[in-house]
N, C-alpha and C. Protein backbone atom coordinates (compact mmCIF):
# COMPACT_ATOMS: atom_id res chain seq x y z
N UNK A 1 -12.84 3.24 -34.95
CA UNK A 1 -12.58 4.21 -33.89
C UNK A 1 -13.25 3.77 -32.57
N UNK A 2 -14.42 3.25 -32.67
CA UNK A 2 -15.38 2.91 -31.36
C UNK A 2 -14.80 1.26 -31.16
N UNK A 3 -14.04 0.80 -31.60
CA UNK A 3 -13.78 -0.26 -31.05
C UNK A 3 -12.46 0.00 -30.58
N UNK A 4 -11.20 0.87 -30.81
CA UNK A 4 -10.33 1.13 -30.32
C UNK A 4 -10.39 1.83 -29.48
N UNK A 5 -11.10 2.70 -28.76
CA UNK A 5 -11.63 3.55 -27.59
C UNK A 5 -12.21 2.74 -26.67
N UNK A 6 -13.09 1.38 -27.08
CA UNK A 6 -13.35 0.55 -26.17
C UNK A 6 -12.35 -0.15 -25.82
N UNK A 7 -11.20 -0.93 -26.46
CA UNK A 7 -9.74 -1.46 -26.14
C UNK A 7 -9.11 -0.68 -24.78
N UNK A 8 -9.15 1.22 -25.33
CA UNK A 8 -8.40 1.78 -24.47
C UNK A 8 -9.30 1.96 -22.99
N UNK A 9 -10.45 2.05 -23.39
CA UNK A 9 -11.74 1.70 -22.18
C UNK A 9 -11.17 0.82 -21.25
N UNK A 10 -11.22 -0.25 -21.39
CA UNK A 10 -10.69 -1.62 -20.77
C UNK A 10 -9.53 -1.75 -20.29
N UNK A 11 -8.46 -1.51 -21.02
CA UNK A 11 -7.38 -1.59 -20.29
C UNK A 11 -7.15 -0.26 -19.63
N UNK A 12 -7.84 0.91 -19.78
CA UNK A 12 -7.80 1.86 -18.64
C UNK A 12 -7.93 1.31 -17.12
N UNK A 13 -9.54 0.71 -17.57
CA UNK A 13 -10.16 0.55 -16.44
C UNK A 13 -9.65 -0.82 -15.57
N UNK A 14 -8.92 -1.91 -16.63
CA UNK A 14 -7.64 -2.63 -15.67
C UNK A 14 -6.81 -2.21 -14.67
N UNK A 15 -6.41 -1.36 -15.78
CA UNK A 15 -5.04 -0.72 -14.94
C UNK A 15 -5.40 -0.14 -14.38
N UNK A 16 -6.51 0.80 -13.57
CA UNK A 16 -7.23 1.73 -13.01
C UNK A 16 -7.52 0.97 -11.91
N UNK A 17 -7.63 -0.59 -11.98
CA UNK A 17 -8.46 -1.56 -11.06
C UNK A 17 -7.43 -1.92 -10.71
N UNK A 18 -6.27 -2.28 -11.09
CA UNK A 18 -4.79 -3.11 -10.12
C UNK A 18 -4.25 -1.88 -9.56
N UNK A 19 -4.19 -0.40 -9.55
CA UNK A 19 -3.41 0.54 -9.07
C UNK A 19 -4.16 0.54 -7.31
N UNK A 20 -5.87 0.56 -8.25
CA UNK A 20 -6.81 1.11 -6.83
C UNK A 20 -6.69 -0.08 -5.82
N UNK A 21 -6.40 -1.92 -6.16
CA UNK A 21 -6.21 -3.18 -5.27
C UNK A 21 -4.88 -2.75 -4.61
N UNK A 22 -3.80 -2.25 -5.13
CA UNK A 22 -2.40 -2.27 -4.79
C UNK A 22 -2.55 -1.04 -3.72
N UNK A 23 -3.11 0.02 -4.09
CA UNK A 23 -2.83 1.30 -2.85
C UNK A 23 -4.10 0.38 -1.70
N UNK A 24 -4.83 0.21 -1.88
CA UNK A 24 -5.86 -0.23 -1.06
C UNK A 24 -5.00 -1.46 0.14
N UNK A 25 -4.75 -2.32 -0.84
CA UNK A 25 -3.74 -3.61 0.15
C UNK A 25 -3.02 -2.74 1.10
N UNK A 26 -2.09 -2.03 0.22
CA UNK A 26 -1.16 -1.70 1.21
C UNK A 26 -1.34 -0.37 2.64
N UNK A 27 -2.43 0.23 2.25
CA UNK A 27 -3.22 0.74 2.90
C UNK A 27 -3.60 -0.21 4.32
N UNK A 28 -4.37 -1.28 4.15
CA UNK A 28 -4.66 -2.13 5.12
C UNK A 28 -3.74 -3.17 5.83
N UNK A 29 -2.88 -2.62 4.98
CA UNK A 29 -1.57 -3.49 5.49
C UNK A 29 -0.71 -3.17 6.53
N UNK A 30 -0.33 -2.11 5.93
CA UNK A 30 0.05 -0.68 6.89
C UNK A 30 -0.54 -0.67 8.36
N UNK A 31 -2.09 -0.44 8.37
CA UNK A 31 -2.90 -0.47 9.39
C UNK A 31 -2.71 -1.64 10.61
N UNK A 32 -3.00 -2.78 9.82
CA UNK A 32 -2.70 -4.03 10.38
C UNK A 32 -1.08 -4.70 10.99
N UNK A 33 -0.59 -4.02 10.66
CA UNK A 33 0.87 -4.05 11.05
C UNK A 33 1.45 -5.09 10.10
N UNK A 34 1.23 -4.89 9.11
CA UNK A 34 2.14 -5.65 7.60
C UNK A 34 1.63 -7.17 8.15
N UNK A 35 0.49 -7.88 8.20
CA UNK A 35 0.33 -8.90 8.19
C UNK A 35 -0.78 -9.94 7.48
N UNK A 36 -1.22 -8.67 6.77
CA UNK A 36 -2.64 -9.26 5.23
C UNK A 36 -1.88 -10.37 4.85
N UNK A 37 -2.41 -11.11 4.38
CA UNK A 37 -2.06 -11.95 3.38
C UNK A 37 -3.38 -12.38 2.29
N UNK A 38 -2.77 -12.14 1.20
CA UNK A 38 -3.78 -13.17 0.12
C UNK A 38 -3.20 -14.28 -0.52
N UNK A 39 -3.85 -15.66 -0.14
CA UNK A 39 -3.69 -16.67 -0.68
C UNK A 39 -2.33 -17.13 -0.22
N UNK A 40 -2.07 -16.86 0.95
CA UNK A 40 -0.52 -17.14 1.97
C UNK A 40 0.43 -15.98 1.24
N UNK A 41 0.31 -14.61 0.15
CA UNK A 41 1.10 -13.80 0.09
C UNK A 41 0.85 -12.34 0.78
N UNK A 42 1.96 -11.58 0.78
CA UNK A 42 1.83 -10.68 1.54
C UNK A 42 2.64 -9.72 0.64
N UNK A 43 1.94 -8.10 0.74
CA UNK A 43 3.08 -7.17 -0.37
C UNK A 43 3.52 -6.07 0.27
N UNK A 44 5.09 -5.81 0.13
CA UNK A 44 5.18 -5.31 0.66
C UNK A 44 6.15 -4.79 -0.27
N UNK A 45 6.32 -2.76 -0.04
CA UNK A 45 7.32 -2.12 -0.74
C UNK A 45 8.35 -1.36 -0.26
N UNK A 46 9.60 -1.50 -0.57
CA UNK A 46 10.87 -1.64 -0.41
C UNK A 46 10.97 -0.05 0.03
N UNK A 47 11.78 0.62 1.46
CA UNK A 47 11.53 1.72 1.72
C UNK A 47 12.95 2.11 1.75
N UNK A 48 13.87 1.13 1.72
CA UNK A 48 15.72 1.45 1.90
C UNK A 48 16.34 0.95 0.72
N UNK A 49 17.38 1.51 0.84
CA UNK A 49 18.31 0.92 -0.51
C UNK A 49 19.34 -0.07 -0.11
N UNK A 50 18.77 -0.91 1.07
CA UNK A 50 19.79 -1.47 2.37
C UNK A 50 19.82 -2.92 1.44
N UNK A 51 19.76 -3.18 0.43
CA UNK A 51 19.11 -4.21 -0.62
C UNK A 51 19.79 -4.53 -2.20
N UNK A 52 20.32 -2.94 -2.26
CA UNK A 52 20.68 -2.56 -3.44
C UNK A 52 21.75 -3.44 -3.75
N UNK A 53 21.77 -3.98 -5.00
CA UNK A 53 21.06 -3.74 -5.94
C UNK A 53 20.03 -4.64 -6.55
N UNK A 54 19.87 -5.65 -5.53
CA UNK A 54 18.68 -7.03 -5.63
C UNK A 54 17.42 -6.06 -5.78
N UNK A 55 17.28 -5.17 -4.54
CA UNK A 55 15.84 -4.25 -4.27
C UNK A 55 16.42 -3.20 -4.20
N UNK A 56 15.19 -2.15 -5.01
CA UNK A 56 15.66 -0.73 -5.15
C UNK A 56 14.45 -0.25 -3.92
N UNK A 57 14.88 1.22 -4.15
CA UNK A 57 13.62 2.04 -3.10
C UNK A 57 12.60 2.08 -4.11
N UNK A 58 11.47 1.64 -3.96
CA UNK A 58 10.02 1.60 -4.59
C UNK A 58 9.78 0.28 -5.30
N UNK A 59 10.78 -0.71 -5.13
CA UNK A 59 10.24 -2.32 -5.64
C UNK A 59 8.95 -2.63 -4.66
N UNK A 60 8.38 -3.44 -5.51
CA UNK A 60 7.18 -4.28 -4.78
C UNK A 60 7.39 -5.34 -4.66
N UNK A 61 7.51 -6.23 -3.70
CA UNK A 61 7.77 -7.44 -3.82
C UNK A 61 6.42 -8.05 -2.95
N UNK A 62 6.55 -9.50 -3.73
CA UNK A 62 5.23 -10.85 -2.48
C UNK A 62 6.22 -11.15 -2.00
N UNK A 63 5.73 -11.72 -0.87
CA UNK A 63 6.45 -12.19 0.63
C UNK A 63 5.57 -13.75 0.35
N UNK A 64 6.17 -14.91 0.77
CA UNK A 64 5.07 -15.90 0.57
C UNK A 64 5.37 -16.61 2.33
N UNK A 65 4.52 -16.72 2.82
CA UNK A 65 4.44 -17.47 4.10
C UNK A 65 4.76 -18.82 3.80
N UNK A 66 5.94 -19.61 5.04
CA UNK A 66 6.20 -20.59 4.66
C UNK A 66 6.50 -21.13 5.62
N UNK A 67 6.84 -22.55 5.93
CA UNK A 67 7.92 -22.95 7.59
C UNK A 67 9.48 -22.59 7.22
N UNK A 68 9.53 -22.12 8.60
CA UNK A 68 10.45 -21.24 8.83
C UNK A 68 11.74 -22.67 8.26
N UNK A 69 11.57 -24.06 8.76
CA UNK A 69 12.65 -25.00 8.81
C UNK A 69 12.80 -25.36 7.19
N UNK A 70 12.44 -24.41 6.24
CA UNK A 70 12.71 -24.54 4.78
C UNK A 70 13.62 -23.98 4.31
N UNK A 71 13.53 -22.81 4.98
CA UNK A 71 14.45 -22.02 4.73
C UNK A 71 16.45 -22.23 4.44
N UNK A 72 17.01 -21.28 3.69
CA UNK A 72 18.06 -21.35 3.54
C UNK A 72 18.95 -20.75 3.26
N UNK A 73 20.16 -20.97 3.52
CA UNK A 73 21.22 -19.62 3.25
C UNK A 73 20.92 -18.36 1.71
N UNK A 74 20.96 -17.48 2.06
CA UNK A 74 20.94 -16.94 0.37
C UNK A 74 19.53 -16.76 0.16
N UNK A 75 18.28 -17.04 1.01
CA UNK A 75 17.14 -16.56 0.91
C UNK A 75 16.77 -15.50 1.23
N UNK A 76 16.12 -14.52 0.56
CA UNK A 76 15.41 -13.19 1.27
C UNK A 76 14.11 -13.46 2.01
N UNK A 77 14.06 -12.78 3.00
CA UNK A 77 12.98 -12.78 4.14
C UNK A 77 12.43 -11.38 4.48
N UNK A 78 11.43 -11.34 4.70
CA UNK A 78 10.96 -10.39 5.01
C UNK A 78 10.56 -11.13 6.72
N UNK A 79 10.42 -10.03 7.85
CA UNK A 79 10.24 -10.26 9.60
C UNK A 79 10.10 -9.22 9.92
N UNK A 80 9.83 -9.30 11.01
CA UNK A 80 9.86 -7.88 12.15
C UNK A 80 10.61 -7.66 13.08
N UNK A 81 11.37 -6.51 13.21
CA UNK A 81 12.56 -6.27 13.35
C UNK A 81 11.93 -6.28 14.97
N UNK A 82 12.87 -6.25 16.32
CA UNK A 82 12.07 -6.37 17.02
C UNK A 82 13.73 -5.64 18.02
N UNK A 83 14.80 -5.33 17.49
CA UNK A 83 15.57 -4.96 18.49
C UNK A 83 16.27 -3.61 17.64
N UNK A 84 16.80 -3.02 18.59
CA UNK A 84 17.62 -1.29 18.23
C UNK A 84 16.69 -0.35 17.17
N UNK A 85 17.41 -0.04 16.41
CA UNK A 85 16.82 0.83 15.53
C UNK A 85 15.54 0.22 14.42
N UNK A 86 16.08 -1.23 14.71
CA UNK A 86 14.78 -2.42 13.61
C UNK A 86 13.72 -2.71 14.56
N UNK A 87 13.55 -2.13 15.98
CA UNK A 87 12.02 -2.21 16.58
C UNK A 87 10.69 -2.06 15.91
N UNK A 88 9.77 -2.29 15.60
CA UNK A 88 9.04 -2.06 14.84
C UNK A 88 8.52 -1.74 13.80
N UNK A 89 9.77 -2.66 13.01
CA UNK A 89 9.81 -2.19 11.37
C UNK A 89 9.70 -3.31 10.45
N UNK A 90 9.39 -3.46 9.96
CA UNK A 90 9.15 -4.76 8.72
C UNK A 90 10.79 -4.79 7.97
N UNK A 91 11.40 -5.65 8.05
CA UNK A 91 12.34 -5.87 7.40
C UNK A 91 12.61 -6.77 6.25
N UNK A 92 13.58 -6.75 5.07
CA UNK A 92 13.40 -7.55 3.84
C UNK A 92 14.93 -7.73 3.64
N UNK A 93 15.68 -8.47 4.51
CA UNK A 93 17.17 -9.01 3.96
C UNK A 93 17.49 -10.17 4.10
N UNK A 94 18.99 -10.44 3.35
CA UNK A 94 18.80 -12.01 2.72
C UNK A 94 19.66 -12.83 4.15
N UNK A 95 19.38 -13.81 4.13
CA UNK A 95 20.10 -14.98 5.19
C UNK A 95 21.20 -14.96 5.07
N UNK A 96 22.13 -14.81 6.00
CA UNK A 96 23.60 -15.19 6.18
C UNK A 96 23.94 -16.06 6.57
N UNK A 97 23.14 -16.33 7.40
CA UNK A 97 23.84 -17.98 8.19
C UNK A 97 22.89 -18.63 9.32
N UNK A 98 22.26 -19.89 9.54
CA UNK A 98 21.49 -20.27 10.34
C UNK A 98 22.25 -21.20 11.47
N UNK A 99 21.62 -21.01 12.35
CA UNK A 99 21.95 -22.25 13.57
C UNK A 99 20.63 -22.12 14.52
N UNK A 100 21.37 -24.05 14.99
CA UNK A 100 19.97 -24.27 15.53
C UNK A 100 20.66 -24.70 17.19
N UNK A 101 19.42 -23.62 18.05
CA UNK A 101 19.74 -23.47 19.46
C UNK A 101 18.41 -24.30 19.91
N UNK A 102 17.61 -24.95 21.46
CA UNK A 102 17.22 -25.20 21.59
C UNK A 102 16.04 -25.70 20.37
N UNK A 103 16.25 -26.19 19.93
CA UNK A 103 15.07 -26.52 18.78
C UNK A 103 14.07 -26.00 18.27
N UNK A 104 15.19 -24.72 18.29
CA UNK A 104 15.08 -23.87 17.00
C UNK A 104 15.53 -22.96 16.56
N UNK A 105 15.37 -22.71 14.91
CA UNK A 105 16.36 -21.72 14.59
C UNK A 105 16.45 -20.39 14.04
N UNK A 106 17.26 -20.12 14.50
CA UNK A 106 18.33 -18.45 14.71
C UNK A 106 18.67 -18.16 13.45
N UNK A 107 18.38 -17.04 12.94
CA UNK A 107 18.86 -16.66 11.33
C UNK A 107 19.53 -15.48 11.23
N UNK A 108 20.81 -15.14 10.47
CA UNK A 108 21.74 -14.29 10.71
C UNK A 108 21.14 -13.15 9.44
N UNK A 109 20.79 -12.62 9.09
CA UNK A 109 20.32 -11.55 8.14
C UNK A 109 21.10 -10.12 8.20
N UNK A 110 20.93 -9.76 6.73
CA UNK A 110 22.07 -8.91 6.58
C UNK A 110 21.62 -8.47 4.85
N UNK A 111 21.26 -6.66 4.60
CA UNK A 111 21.16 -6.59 3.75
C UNK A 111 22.42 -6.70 2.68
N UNK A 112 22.07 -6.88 1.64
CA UNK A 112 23.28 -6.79 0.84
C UNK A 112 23.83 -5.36 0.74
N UNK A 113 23.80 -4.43 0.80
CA UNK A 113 24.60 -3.15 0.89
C UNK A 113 25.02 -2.73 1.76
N UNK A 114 24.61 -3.46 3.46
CA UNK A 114 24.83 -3.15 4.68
C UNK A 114 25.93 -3.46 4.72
N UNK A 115 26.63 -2.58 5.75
CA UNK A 115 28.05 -3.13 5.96
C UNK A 115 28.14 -4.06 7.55
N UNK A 116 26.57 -4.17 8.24
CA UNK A 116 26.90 -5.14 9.05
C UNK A 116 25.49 -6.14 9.43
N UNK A 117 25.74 -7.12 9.90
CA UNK A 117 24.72 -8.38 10.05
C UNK A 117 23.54 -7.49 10.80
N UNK A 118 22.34 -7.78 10.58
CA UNK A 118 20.83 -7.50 11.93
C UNK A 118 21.15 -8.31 13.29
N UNK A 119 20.35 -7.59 13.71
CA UNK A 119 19.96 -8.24 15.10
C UNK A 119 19.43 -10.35 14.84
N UNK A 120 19.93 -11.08 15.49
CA UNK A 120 19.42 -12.36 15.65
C UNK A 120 17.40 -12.25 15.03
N UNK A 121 17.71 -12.97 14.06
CA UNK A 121 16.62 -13.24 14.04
C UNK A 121 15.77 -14.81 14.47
N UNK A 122 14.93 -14.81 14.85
CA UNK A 122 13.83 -15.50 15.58
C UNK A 122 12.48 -16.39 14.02
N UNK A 123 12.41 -17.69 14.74
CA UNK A 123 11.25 -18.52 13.75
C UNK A 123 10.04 -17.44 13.84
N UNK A 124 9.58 -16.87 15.16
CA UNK A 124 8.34 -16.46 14.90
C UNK A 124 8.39 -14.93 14.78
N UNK A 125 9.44 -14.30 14.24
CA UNK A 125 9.61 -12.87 13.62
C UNK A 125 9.51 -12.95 12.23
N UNK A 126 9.57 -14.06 11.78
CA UNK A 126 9.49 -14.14 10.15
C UNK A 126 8.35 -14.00 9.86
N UNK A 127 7.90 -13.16 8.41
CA UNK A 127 6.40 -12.77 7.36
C UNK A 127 6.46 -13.69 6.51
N UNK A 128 7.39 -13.70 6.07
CA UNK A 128 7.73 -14.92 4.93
C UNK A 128 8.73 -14.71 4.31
N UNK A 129 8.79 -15.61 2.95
CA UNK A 129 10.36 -15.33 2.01
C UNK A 129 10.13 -14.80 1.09
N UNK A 130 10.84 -14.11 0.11
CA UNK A 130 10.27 -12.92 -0.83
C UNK A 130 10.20 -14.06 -1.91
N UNK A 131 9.12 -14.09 -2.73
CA UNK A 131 8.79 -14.73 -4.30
C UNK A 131 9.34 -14.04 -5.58
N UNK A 132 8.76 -12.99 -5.52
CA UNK A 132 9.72 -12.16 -6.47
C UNK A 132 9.11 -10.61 -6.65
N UNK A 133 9.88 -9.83 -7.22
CA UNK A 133 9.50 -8.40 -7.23
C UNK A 133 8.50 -7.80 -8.12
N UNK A 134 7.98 -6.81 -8.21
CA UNK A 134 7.36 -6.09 -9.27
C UNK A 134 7.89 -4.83 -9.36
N UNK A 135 8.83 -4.61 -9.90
CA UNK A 135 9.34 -3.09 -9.67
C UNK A 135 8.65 -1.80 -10.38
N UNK A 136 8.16 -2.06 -11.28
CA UNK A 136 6.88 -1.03 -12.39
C UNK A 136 5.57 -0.77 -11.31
N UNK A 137 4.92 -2.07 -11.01
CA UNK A 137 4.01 -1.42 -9.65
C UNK A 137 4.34 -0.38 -8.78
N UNK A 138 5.90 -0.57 -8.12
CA UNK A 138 6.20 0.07 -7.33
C UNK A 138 6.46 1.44 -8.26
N UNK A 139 7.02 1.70 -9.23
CA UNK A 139 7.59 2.96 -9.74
C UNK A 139 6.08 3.72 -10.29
N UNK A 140 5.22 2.79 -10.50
CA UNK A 140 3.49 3.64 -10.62
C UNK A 140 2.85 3.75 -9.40
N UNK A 141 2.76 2.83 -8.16
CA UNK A 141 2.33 3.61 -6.61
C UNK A 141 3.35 4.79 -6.53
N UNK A 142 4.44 4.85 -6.23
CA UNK A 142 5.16 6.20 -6.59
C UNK A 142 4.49 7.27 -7.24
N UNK A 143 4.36 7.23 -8.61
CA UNK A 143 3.83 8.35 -8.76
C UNK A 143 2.32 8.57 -9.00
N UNK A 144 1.74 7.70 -8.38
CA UNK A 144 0.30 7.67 -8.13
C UNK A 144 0.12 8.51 -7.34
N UNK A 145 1.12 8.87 -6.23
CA UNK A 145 0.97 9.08 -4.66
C UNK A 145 1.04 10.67 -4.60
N UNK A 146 1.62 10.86 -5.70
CA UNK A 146 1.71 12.77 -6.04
C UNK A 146 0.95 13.16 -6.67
N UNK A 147 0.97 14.41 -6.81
CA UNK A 147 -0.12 15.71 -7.02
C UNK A 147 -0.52 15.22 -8.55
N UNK A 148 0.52 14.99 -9.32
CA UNK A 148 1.00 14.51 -11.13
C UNK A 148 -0.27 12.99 -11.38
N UNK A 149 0.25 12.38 -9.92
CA UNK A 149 -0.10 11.02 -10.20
C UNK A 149 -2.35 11.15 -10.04
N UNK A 150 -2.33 12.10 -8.91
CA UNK A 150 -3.83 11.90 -8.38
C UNK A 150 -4.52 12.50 -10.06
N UNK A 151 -3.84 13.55 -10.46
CA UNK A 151 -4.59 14.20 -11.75
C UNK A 151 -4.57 12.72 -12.90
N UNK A 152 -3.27 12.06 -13.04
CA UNK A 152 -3.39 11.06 -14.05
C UNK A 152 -4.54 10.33 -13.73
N UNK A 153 -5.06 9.92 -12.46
CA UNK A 153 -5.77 8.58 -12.08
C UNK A 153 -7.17 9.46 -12.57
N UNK A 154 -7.65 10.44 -12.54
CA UNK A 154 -8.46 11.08 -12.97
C UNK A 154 -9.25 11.43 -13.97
N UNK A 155 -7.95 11.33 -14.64
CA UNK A 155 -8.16 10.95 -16.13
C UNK A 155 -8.33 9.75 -16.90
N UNK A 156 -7.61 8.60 -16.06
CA UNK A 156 -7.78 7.50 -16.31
C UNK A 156 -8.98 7.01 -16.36
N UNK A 157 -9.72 7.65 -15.33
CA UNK A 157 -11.04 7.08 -14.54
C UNK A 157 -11.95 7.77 -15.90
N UNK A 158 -11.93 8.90 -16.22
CA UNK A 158 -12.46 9.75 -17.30
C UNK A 158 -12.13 8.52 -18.45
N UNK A 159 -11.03 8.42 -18.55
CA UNK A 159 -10.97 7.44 -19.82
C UNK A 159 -11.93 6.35 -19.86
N UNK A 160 -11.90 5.41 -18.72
CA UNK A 160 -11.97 4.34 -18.64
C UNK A 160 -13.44 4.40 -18.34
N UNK A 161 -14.50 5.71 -18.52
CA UNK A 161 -16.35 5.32 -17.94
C UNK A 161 -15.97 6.45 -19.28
N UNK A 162 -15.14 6.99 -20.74
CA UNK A 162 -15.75 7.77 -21.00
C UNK A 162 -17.20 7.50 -22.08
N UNK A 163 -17.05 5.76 -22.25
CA UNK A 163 -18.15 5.15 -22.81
C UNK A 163 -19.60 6.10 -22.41
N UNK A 164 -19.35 5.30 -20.96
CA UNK A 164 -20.24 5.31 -20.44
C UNK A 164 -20.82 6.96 -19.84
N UNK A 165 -19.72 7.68 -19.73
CA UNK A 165 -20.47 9.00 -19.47
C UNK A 165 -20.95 9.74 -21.11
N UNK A 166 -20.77 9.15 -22.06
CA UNK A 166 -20.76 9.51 -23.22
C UNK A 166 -22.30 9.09 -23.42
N UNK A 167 -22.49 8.07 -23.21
CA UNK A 167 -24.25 7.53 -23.05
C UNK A 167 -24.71 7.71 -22.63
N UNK A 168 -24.39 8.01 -20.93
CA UNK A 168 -25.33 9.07 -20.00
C UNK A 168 -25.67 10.23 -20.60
N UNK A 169 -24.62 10.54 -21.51
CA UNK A 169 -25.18 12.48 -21.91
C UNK A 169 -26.07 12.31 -22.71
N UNK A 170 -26.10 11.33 -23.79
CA UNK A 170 -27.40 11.02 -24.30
C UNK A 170 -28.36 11.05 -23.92
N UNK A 171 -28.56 10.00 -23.10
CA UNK A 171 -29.47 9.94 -22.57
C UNK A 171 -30.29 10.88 -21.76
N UNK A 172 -29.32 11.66 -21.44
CA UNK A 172 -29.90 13.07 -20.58
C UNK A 172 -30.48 13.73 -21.51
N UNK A 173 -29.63 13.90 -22.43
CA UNK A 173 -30.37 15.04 -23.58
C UNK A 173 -31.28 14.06 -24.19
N UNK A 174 -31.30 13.45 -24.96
CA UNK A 174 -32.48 12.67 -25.07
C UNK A 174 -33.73 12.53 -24.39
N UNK A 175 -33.81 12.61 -22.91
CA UNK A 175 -34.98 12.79 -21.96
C UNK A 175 -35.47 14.24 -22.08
N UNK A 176 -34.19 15.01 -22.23
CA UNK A 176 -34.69 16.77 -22.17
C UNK A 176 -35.78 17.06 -23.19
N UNK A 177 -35.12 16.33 -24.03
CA UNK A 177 -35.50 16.83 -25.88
C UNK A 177 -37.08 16.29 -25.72
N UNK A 178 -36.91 15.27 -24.89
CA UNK A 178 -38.64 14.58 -25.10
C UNK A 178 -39.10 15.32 -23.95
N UNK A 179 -39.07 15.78 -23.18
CA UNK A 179 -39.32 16.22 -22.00
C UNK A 179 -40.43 17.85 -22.48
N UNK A 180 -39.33 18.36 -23.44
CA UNK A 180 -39.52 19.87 -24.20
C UNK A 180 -40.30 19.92 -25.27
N UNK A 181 -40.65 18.48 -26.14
CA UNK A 181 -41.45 18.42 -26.77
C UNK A 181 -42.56 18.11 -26.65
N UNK A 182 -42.56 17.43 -25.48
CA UNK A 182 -44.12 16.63 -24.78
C UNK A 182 -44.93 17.73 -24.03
N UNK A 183 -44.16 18.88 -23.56
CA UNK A 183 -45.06 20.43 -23.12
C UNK A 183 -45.48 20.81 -24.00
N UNK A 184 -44.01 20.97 -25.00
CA UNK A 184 -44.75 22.16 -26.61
C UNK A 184 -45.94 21.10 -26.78
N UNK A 185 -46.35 20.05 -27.34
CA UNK A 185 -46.89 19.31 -27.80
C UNK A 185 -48.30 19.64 -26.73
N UNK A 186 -47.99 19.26 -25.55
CA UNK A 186 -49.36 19.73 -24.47
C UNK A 186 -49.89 21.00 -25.06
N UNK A 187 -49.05 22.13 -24.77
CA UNK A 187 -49.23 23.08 -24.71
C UNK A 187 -50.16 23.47 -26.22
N UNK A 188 -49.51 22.82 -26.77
CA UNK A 188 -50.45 23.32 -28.45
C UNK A 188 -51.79 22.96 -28.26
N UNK A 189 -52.11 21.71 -27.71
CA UNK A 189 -53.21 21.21 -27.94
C UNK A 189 -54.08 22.01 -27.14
N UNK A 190 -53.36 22.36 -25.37
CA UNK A 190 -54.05 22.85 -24.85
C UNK A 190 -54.59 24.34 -25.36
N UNK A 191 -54.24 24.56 -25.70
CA UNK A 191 -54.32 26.23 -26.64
C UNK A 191 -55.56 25.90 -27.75
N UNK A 192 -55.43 24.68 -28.53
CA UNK A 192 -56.24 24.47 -29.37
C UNK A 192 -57.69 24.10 -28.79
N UNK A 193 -57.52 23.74 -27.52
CA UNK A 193 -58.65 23.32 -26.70
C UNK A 193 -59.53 24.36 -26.63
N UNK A 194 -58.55 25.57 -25.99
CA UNK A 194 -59.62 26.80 -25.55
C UNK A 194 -60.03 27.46 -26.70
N UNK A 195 -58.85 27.21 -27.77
CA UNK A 195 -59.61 28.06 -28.78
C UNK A 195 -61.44 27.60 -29.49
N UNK A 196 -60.98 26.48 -29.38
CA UNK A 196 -62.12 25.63 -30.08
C UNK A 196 -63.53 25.66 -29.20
N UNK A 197 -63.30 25.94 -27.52
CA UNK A 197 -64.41 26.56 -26.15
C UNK A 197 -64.70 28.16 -27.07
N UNK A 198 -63.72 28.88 -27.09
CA UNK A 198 -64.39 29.81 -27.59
C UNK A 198 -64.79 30.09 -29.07
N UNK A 199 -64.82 29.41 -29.77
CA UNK A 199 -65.05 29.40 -31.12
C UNK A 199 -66.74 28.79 -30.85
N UNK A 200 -66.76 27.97 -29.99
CA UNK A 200 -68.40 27.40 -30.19
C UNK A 200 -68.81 28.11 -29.05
């Protein structure tokens, strides 16, 4: 039993530890204007269905930073949208078609469910090219993010120290218990003290 409670200990406290890295990243990511990277990747989660059915709404995908002149038809990219309604938005659709103007190049992007091409995209609007998805991350930040999800993580956290709050209580009561016996124990003697002053 105490070794299968420690199993579930551990992988609580895993999974407790990749939920709290994943809201945290994207937290600072957010802030920073989607441009963290760890180890040249970048994460970012899917907010349109402009994708469907490659990317759903709540995939996670890495973005991996790369030169832009690698690139190729049929690649997904993630950039920053920088004209009409894509002003200031992180975007994630696949290449349609490249050409090269003054020496350098122009990328035609276009989600797959869209019914029409983006705005021209630019070498230095690109984040990178997508590596591949995690879609279970994304469908657990989801419901991490609700009322359902904050009580689960709670419990998780309960799961995952209940070792350890299980030994703390010991230990508490254990200090009490000696704590309550070391007065009675004073206390007797001291009693036996005075009795023994007034006995002589």
């Amino acid at each position: 039993m105490k070794i299968i409670r420690k199993i579930l200990s551990v992988l609580s406290f895993i999974f407790l530890g990749i939920m709290v890295l994943t809201v945290i990243f994207f937290f600072v990511q957010r802030i920073s204007g989607g441009n963290t990277t760890i180890f040249g990747y970048s994460v970012y989660r899917v907010s349109s269905g402009s994708m469907e059915p490659e990317l759903s709404v709540g995939d996670v995908i890495l973005s991996k930073k790369i030169d832009a002149k690698t690139l190729e038809i049929g690649d997904i990219i993630t950039y920053n949208g920088t004209e009409g309604s894509y002003a200031g938005k992180v975007i994630t659709h696949r290449i349609e078609n490249i050409e090269e103007y003054d020496g350098q190049r122009l990328f035609t992007t276009k989600g797959d469910a869209s019914p029409q091409a983006d705005p021209v995209v630019y070498e230095g609007q690109i984040l990178g090219k997508m590596a591949f998805k995690v879609p279970i991350i994304g469908v657990l930040y989801s419901f991490f993010i609700t009322p359902y999800g904050l009580i689960a993580v709670l419990l998780i956290i309960l799961l995952a120290f209940s070792n350890e709050f299980i030994t703390l209580f010991r230990l508490v009561k254990r200090k009490v218990q000696y704590d309550v016996t070391r007065e009675f124990e004073e206390s007797v003697r001291k009693e036996d003290g005075e009795s023994q002053d007034k006995t002589e």
